[in-house]
C-alpha atoms as a PDB file:
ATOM      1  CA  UNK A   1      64.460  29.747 -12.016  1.00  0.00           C
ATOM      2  CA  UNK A   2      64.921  32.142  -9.388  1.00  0.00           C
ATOM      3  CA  UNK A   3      66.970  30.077  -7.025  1.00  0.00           C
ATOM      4  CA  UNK A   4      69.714  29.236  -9.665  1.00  0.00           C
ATOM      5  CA  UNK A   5      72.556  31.230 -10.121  1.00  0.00           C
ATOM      6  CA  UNK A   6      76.132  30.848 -11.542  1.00  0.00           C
ATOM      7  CA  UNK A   7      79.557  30.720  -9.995  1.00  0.00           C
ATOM      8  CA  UNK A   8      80.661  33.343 -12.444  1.00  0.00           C
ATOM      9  CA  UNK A   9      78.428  35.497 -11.000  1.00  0.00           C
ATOM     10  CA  UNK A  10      79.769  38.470  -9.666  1.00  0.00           C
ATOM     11  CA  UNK A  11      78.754  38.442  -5.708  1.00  0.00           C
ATOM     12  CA  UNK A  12      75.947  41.008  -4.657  1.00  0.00           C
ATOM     13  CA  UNK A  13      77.816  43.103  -2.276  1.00  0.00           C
ATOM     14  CA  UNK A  14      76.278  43.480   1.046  1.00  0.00           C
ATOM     15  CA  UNK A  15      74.147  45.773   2.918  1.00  0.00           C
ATOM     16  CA  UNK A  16      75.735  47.939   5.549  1.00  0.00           C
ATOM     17  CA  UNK A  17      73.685  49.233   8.360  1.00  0.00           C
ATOM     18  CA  UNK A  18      74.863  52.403  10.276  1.00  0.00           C
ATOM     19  CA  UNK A  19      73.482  55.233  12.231  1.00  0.00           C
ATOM     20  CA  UNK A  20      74.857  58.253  13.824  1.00  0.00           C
ATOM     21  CA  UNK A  21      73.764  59.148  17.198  1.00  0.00           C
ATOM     22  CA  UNK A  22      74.162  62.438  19.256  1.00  0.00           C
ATOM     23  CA  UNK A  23      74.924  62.592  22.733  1.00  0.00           C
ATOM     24  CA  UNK A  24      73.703  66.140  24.206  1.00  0.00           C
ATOM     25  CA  UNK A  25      77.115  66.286  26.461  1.00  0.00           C
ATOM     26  CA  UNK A  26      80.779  65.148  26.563  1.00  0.00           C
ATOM     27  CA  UNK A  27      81.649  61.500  27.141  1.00  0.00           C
ATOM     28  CA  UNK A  28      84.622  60.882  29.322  1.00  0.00           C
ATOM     29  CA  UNK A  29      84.554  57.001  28.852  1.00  0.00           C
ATOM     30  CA  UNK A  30      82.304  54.241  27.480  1.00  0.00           C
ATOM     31  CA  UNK A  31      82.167  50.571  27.740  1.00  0.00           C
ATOM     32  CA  UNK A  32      79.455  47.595  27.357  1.00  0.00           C
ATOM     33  CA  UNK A  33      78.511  44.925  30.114  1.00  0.00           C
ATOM     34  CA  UNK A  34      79.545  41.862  29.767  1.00  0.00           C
ATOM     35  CA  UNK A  35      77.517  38.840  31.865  1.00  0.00           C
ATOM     36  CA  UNK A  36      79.289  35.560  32.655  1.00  0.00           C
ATOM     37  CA  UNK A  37      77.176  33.307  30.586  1.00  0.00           C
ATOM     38  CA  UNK A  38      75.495  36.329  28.335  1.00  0.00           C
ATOM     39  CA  UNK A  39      72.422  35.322  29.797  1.00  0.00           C
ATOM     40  CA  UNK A  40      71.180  39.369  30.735  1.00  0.00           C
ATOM     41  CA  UNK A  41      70.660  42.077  27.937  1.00  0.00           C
ATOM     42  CA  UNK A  42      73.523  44.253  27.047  1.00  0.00           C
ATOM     43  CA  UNK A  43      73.810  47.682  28.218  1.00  0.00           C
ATOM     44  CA  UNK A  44      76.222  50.481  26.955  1.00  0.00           C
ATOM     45  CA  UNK A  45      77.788  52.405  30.295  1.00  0.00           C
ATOM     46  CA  UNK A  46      78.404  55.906  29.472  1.00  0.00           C
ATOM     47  CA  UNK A  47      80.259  57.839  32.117  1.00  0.00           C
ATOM     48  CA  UNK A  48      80.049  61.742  32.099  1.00  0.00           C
ATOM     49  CA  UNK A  49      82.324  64.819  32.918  1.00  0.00           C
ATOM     50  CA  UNK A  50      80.178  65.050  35.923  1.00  0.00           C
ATOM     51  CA  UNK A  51      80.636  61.807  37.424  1.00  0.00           C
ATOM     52  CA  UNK A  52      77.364  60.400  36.714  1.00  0.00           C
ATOM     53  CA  UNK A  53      77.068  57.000  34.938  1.00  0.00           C
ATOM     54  CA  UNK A  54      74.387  56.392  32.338  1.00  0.00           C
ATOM     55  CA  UNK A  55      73.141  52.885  31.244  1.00  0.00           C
ATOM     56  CA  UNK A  56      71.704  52.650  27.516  1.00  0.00           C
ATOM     57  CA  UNK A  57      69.901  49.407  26.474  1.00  0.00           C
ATOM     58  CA  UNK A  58      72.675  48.161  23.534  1.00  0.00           C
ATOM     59  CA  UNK A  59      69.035  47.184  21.483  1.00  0.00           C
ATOM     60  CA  UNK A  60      68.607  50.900  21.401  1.00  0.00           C
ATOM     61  CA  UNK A  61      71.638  51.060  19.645  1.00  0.00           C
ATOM     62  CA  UNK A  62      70.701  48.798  17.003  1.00  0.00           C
ATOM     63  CA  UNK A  63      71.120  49.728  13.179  1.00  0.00           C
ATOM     64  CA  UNK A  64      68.605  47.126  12.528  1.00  0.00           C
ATOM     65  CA  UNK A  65      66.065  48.632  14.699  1.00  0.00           C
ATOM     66  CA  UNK A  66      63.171  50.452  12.759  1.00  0.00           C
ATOM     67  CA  UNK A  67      63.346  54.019  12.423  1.00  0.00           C
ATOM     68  CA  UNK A  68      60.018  54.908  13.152  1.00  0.00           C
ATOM     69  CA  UNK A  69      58.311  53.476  15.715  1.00  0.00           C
ATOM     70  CA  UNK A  70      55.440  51.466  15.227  1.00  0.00           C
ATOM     71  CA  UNK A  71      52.116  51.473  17.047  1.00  0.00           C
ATOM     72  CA  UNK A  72      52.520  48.599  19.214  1.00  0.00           C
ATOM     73  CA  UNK A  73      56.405  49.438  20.053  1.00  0.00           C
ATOM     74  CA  UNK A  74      54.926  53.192  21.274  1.00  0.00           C
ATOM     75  CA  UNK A  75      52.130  51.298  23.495  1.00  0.00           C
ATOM     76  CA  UNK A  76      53.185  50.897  27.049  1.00  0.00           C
ATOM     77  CA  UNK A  77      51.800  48.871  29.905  1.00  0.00           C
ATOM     78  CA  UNK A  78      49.046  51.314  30.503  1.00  0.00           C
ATOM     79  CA  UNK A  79      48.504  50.971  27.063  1.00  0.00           C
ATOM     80  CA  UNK A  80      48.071  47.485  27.218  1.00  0.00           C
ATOM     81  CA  UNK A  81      45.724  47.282  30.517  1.00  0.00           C
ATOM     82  CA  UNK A  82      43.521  50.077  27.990  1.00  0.00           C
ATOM     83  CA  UNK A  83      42.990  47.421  25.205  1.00  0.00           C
ATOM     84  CA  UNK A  84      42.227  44.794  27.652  1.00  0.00           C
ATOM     85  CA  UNK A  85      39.228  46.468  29.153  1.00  0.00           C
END
């Protein structure tokens, strides 16, 4: 039986997730937005050298996120108006 297993059992260890990312310029600070009820998506706020502030969707971020993208994740609204003709 494939659902049975033992207490003895030595516990499968678990999976770890990671990627590296890199930024083409310095960071001077970052911190993610936080919503009063979490209701909105998460962004990372990146603020550079030069004053400017950049906003990263945190689901771009994900580890869990495929690595390559697949056909209907690459299709944009144009896209989508295309296949419906």
């Amino acid at each position: 039986n494939a659902t049975a297993f033992s207490s003895l059992d030595r516990p499968q260890l678990p999976q770890v997730l990671q990627q590296s990312y890199i930024f083409p310029s310095s960071i001077s600070a970052m911190e993610a937005t936080i919503t009063e009820r979490g209701i909105t998506s998460r962004h990372l706020l990146i603020g550079l050298p030069s004053g400017a502030i950049l906003s990263l969707p945190k689901a771009l971020l994900d580890p869990r996120r495929p690595e390559i993208p697949t056909e209907q994740s690459r299709c944009t609204d144009t896209c989508r108006a295309i296949h419906q003709l």
